[in-house]
C-alpha atoms as a PDB file:
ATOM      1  CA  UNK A   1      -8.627   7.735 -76.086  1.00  0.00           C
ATOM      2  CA  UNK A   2      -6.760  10.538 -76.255  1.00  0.00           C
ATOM      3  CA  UNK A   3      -6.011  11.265 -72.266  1.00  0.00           C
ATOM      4  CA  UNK A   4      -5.191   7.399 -72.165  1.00  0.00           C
ATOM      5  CA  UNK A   5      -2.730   7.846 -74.617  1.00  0.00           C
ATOM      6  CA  UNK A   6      -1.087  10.577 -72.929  1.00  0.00           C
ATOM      7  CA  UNK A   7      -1.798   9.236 -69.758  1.00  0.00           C
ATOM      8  CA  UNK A   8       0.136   6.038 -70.572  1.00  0.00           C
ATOM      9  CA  UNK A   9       2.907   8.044 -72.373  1.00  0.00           C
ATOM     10  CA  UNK A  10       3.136  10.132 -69.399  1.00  0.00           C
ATOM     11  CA  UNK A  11       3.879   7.535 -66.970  1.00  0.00           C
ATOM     12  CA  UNK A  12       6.304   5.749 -69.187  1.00  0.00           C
ATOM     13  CA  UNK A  13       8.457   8.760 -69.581  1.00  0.00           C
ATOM     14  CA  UNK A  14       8.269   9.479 -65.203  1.00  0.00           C
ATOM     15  CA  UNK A  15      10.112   5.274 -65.012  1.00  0.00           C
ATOM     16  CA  UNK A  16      12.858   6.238 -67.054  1.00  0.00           C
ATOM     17  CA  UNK A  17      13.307  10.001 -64.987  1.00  0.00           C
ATOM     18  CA  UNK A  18      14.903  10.524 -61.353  1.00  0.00           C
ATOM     19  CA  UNK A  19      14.070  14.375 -61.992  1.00  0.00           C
ATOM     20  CA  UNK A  20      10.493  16.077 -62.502  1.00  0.00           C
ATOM     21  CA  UNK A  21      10.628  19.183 -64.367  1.00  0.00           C
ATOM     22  CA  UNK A  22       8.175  21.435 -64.922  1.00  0.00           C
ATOM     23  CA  UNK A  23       9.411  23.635 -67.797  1.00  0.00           C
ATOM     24  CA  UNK A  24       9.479  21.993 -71.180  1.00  0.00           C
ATOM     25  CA  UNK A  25      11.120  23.310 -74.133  1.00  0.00           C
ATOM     26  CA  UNK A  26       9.915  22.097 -77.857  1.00  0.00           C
ATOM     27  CA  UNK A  27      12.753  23.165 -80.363  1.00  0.00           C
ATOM     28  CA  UNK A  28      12.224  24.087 -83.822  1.00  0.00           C
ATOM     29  CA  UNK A  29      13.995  23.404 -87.077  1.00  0.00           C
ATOM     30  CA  UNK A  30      17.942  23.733 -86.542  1.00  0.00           C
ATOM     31  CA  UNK A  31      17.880  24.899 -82.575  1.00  0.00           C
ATOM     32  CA  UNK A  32      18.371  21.046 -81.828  1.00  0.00           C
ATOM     33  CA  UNK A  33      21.642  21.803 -80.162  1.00  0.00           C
ATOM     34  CA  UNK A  34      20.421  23.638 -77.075  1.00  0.00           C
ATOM     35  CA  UNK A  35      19.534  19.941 -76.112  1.00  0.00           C
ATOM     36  CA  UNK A  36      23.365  19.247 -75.893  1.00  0.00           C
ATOM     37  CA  UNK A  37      24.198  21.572 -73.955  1.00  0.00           C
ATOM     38  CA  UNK A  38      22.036  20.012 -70.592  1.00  0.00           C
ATOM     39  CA  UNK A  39      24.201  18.563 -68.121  1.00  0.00           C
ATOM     40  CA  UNK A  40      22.724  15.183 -66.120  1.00  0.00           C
ATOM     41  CA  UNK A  41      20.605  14.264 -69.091  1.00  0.00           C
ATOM     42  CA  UNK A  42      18.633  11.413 -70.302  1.00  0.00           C
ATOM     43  CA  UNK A  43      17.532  10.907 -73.673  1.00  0.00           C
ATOM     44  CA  UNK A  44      14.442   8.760 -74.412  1.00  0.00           C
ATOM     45  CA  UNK A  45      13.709   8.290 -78.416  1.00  0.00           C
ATOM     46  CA  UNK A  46      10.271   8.837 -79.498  1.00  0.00           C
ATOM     47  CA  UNK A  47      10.326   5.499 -81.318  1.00  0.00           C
ATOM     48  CA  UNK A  48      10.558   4.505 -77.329  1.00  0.00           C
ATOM     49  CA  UNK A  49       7.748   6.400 -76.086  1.00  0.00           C
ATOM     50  CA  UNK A  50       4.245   4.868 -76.406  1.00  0.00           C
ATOM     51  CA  UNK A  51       1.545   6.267 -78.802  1.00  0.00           C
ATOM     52  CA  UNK A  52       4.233   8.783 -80.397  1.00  0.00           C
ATOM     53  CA  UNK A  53       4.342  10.036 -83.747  1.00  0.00           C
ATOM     54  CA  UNK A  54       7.673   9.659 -85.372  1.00  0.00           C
ATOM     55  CA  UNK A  55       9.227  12.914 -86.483  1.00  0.00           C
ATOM     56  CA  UNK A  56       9.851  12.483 -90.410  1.00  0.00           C
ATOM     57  CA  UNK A  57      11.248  16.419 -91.054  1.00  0.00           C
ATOM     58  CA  UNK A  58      15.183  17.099 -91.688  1.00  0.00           C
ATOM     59  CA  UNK A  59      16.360  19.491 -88.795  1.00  0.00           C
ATOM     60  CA  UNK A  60      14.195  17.625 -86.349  1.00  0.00           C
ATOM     61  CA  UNK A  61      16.073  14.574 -83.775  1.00  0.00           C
ATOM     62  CA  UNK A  62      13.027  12.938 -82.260  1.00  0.00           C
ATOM     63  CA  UNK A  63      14.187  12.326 -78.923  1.00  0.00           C
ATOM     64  CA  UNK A  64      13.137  13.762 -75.750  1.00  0.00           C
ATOM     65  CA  UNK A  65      16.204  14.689 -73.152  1.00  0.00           C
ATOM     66  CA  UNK A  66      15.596  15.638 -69.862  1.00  0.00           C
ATOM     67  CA  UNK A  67      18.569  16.958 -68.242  1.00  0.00           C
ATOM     68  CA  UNK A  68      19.319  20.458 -65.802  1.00  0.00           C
ATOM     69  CA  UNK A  69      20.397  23.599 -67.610  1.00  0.00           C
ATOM     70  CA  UNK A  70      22.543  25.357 -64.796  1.00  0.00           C
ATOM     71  CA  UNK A  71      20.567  24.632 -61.814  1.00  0.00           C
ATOM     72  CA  UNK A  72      16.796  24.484 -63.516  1.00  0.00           C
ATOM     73  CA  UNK A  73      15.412  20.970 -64.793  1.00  0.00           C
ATOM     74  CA  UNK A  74      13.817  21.363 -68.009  1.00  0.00           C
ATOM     75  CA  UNK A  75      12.649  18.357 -70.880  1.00  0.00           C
ATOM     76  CA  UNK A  76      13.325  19.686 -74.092  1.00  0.00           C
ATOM     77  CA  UNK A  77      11.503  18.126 -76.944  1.00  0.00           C
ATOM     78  CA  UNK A  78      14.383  17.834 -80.167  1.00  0.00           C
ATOM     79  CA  UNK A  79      11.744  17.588 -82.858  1.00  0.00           C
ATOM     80  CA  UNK A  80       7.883  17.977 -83.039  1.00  0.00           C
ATOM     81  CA  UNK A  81       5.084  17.117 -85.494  1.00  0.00           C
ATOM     82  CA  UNK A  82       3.714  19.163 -88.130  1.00  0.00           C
ATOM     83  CA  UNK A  83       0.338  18.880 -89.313  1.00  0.00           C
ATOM     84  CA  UNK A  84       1.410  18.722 -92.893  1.00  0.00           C
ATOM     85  CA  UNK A  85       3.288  15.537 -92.280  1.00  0.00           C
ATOM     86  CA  UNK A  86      -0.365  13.881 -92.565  1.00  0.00           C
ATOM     87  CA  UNK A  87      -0.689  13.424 -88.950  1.00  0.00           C
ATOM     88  CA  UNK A  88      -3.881  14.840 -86.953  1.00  0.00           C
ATOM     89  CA  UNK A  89      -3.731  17.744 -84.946  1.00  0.00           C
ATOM     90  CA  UNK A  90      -4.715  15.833 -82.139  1.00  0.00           C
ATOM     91  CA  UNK A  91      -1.378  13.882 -82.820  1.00  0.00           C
ATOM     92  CA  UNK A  92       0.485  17.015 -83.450  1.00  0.00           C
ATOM     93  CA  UNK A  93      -0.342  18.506 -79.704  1.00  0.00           C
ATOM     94  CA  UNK A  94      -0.221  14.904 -77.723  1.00  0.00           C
ATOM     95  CA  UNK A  95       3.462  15.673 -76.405  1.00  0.00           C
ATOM     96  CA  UNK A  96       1.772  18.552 -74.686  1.00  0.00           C
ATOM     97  CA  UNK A  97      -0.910  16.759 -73.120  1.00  0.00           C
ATOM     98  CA  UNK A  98       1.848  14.245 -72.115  1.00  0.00           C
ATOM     99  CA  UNK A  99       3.932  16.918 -70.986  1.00  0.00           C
ATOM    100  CA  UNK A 100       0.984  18.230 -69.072  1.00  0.00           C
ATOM    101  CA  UNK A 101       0.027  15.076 -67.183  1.00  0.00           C
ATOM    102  CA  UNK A 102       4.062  14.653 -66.602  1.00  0.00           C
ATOM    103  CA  UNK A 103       3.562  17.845 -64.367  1.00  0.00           C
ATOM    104  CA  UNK A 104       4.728  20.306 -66.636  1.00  0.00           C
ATOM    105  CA  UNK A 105       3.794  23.713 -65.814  1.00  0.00           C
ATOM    106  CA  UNK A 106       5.539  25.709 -67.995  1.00  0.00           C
ATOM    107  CA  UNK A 107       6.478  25.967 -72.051  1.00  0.00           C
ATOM    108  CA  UNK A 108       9.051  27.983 -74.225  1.00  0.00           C
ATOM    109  CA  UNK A 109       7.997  27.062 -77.939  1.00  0.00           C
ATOM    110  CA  UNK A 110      10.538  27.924 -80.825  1.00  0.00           C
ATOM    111  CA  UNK A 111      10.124  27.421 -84.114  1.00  0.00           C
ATOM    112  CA  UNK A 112      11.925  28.605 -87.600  1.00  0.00           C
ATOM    113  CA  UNK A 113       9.551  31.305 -89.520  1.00  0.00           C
ATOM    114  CA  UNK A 114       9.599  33.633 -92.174  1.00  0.00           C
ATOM    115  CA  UNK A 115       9.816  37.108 -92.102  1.00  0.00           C
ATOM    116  CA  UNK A 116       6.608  39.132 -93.414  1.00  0.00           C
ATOM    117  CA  UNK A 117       7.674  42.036 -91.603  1.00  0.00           C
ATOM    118  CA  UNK A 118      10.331  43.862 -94.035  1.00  0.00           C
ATOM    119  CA  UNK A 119      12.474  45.290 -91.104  1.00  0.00           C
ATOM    120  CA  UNK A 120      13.494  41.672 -90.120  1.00  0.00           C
ATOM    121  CA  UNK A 121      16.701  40.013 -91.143  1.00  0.00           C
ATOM    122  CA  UNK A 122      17.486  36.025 -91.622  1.00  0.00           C
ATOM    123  CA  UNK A 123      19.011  35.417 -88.274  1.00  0.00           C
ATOM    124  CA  UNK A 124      17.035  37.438 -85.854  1.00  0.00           C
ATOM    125  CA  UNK A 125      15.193  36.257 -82.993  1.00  0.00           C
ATOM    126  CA  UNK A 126      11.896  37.168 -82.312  1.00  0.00           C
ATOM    127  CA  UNK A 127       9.516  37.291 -79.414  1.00  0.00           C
ATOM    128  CA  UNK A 128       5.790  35.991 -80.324  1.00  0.00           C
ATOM    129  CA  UNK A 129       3.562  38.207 -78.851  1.00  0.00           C
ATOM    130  CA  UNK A 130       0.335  36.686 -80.082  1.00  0.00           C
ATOM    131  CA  UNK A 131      -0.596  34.396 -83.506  1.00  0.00           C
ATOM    132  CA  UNK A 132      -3.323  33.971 -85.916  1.00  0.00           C
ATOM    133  CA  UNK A 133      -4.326  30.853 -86.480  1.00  0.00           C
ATOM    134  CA  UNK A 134      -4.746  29.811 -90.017  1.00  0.00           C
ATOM    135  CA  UNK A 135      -4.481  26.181 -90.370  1.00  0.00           C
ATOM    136  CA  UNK A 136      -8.068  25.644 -91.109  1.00  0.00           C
ATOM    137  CA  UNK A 137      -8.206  23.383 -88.097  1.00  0.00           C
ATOM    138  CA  UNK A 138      -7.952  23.166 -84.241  1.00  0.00           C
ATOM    139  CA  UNK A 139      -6.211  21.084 -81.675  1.00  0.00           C
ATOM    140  CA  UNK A 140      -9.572  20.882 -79.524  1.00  0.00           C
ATOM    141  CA  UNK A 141     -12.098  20.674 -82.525  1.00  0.00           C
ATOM    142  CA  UNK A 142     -14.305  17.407 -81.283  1.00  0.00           C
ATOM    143  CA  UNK A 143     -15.835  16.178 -78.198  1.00  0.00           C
ATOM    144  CA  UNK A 144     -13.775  17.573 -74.872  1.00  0.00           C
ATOM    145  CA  UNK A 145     -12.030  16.308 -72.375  1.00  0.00           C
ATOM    146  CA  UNK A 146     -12.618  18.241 -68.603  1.00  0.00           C
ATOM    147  CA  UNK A 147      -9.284  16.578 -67.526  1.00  0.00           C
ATOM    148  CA  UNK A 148      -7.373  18.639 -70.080  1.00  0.00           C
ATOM    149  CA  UNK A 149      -9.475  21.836 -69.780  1.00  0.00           C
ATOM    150  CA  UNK A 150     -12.700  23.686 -70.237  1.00  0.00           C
ATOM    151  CA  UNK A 151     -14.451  23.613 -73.343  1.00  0.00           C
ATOM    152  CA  UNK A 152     -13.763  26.811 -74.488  1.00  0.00           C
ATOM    153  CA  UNK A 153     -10.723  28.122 -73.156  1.00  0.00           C
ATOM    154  CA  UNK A 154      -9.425  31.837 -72.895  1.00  0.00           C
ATOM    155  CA  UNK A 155      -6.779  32.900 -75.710  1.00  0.00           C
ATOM    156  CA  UNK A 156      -6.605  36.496 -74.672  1.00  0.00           C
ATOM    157  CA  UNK A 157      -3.045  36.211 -72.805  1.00  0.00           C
ATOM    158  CA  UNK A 158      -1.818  32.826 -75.261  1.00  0.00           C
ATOM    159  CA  UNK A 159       1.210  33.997 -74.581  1.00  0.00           C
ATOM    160  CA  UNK A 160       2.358  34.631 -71.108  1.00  0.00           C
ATOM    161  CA  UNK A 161       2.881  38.750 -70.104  1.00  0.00           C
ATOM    162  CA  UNK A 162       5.880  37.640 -67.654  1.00  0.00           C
ATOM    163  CA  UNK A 163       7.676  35.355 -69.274  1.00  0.00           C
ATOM    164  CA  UNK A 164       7.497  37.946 -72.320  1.00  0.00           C
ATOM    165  CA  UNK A 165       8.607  40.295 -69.432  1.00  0.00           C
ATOM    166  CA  UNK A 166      11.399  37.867 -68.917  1.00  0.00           C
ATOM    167  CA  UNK A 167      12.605  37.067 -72.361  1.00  0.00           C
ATOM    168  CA  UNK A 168      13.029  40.967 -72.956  1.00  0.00           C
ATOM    169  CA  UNK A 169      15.042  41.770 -70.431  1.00  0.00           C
ATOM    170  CA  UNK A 170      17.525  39.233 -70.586  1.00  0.00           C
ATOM    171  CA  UNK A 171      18.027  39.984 -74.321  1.00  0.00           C
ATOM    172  CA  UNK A 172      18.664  43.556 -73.367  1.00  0.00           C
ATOM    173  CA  UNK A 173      21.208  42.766 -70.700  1.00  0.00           C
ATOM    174  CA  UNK A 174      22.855  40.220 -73.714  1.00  0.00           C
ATOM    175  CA  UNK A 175      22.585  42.938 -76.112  1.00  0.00           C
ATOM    176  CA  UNK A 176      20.673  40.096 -78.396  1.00  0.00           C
ATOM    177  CA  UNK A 177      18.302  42.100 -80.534  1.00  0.00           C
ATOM    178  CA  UNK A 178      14.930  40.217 -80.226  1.00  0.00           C
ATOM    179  CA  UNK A 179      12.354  41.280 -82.155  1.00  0.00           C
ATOM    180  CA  UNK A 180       8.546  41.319 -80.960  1.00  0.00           C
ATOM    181  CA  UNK A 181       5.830  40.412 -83.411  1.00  0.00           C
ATOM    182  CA  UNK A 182       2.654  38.407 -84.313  1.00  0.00           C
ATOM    183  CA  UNK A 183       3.602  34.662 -85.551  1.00  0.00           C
ATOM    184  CA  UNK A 184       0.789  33.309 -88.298  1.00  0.00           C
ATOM    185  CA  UNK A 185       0.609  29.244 -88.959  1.00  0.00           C
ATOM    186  CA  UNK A 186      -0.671  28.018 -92.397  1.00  0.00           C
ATOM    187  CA  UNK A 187      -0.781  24.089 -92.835  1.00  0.00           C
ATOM    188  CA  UNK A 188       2.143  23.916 -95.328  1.00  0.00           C
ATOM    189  CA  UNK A 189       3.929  21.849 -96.594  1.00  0.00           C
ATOM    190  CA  UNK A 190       4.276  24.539 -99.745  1.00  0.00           C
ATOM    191  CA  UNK A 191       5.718  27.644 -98.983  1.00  0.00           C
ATOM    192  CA  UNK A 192       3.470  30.832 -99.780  1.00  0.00           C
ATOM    193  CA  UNK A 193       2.943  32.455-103.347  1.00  0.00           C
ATOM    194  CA  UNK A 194       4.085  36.263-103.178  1.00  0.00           C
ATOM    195  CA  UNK A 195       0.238  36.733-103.314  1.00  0.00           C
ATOM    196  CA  UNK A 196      -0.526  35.487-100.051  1.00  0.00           C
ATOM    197  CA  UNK A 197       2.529  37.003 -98.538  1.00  0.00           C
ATOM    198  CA  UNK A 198       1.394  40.516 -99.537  1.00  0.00           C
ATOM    199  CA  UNK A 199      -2.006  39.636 -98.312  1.00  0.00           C
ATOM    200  CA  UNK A 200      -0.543  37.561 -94.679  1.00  0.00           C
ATOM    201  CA  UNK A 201       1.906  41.169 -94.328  1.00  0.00           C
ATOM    202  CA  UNK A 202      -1.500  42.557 -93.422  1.00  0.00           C
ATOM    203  CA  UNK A 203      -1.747  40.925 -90.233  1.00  0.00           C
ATOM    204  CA  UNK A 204       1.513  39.075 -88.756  1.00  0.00           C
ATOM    205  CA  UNK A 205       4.983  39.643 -88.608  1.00  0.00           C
ATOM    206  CA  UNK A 206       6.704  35.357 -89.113  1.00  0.00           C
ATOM    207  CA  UNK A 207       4.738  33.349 -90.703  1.00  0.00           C
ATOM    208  CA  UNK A 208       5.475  29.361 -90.345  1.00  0.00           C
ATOM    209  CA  UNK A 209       3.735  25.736 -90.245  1.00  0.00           C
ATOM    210  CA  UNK A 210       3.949  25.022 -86.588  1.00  0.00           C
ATOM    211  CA  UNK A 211       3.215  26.245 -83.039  1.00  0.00           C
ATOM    212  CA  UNK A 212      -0.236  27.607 -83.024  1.00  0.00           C
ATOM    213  CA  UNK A 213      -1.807  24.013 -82.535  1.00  0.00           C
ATOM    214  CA  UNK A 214       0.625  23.429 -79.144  1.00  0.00           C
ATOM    215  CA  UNK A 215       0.036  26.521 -78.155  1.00  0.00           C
ATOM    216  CA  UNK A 216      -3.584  26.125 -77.988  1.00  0.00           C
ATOM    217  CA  UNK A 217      -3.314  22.853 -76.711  1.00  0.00           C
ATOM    218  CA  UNK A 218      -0.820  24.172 -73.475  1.00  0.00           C
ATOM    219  CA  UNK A 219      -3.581  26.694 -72.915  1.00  0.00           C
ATOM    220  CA  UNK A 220      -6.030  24.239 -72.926  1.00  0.00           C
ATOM    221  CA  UNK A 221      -4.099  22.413 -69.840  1.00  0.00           C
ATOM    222  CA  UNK A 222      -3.382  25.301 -68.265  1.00  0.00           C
ATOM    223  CA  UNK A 223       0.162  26.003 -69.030  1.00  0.00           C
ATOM    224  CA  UNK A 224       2.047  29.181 -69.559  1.00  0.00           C
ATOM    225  CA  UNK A 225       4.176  29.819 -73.005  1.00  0.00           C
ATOM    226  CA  UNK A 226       6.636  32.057 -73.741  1.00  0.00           C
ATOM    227  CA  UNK A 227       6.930  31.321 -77.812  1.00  0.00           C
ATOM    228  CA  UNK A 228      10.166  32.697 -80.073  1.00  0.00           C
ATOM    229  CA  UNK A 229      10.555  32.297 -83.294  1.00  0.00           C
ATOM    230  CA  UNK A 230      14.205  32.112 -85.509  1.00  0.00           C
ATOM    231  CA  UNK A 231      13.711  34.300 -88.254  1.00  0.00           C
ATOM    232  CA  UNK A 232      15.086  32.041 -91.054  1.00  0.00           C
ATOM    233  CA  UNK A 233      14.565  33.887 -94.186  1.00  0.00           C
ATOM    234  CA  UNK A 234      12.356  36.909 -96.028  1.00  0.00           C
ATOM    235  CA  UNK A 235       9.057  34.873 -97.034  1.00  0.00           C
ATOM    236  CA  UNK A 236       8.537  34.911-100.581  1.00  0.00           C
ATOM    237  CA  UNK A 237       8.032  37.476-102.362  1.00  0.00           C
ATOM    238  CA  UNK A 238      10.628  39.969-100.445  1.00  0.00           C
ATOM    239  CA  UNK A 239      13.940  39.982-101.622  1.00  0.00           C
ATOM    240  CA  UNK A 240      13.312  37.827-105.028  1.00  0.00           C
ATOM    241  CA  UNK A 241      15.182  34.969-103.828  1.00  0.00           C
ATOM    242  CA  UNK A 242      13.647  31.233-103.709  1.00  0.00           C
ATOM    243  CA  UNK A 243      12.548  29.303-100.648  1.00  0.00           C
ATOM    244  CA  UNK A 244      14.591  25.673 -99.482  1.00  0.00           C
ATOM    245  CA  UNK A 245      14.133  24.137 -96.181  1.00  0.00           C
ATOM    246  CA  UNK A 246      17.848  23.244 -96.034  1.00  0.00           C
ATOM    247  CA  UNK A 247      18.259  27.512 -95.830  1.00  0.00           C
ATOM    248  CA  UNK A 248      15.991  26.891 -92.984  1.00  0.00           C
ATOM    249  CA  UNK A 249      17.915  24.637 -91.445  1.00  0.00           C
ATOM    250  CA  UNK A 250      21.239  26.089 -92.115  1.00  0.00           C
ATOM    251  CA  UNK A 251      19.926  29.494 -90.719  1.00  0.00           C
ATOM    252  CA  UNK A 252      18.938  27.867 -87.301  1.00  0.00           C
ATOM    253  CA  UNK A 253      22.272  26.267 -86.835  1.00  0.00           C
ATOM    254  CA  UNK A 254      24.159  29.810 -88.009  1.00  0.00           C
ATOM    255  CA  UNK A 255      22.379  31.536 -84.940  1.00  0.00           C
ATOM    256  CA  UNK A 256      22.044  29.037 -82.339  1.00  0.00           C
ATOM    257  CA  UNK A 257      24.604  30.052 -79.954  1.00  0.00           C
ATOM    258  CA  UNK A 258      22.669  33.070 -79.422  1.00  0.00           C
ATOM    259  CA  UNK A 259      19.871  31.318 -78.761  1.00  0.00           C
ATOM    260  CA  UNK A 260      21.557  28.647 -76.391  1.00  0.00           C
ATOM    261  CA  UNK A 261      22.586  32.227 -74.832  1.00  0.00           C
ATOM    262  CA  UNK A 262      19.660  33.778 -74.453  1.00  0.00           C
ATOM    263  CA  UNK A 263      17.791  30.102 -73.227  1.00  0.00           C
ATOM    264  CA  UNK A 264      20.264  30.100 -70.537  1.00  0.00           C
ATOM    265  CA  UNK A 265      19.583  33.375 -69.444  1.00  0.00           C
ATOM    266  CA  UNK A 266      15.550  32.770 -69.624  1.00  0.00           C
ATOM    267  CA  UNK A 267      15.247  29.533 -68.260  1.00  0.00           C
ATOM    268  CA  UNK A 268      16.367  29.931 -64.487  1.00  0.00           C
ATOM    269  CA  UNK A 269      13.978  33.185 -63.794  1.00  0.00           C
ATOM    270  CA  UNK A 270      11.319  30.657 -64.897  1.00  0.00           C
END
């Protein structure tokens, strides 16, 4: 039922729009306000959406607003689900699949993460440049669907080469220091011991609760994604200090003019 759902969802959301963009943004916890800054838009409420989760985590709006930024139409998704919120991660990655059968083409995925790599700082901005996925779970686990995509589909380039190409070039020219690194998802809701910090260090860079499974799921379809990730604080373990999701929050707020900056900048050479 899945494609019906989205299906359904899909054609819902194309009533309510005069435009038809094919970039969507998903932002993550305390980048909501890039969604303000669209001019033209149109703001749709999950609750109004049919077969839609309903976003339950501080930090995220639950609305969809469609809008232009500068000349480029975009539909930026102000909250997203998290498998740790109980939901399935078939319910976690439906916005995508609605998203894809809306005619999106395109994805920039953000999220807030923790740093594993000691050279970060709360604050910076970082390219992901691949992920390891340790959920326990995928998107696509279960009988497929041909109209999404192929059964098993290619992860090798999960995160588009150009739009990485993109992204690090128009930092440069902003002087906005983005970092490059690998992103790891674990299924949360607890943040990690120091122990499996030390042992995640090994292989990733951020390390957060969200991403991997749309990521997958936007490959799935077909679409490209350029993914960045807010680093939000030193994952535990680090600096001695203890973890709160309102520091999360409060981190993503601090820095997101330079992200609405370097969004701007990205978004038309999509």
């Amino acid at each position: 039922m899945s494609y019906e759902k989205a299906e359904a969802a899909a054609k819902y959301i194309k009533s309510r729009l005069d435009i038809h963009p094919k970039l969507l943004i998903i932002l993550g916890s305390g980048l909501g306000k890039f969604a303000d800054t669209l001019s033209d838009k149109v703001t749709i409420n999950y609750s109004e959406i049919p077969h839609l989760p309903r976003t339950t985590v501080e930090g995220h709006a639950g609305k969809l607003v469609v809008g232009h930024c500068g000349s480029a139409a975009v539909a930026v998704m102000a909250g997203r689900f998290h498998y740790y919120e109980g939901y399935s991660l078939e319910e976690v990655v439906l916005p995508v699949r609605i998203a894809f059968l809306a005619g999106i083409q395109k994805m920039i995925i953000t999220n807030a993460a923790g740093a594993l790599n000691r050279e970060f700082e709360p604050g910076d901005l970082m390219l992901i440049e691949d992920h390891v996925n340790l959920l326990g779970a995928n998107p696509l686990r279960g009988p497929n669907d041909k109209r999404f995509g192929p059964r098993f589909p290619d992860m090798t380039e999960a995160y588009d080469q150009q739009m990485r190409s993109i992204a690090l070039s128009k930092a440069e020219a902003l002087g906005i220091r983005l970092r490059r690194g690998i992103y790891i998802a674990i299924p949360g809701p607890s943040y990690e011991t120091p122990a499996e910090i030390r042992f995640l260090s090994n292989f990733g860079d951020a390390v957060g609760m969200s991403t991997v499974p749309e990521v997958i799921a936007a490959r799935h379809c077909g679409i490209r994604v350029l993914g960045l990730s807010c680093i939000s604080n030193m994952a535990a373990g680090i600096n001695g200090g203890l973890l709160d999701h309102q520091d999360v929050v409060e981190v993503g707020e601090s820095v997101s003019n330079k992200f609405i900056q370097l969004l701007s900048a990205i978004i038309p050479e999509l």
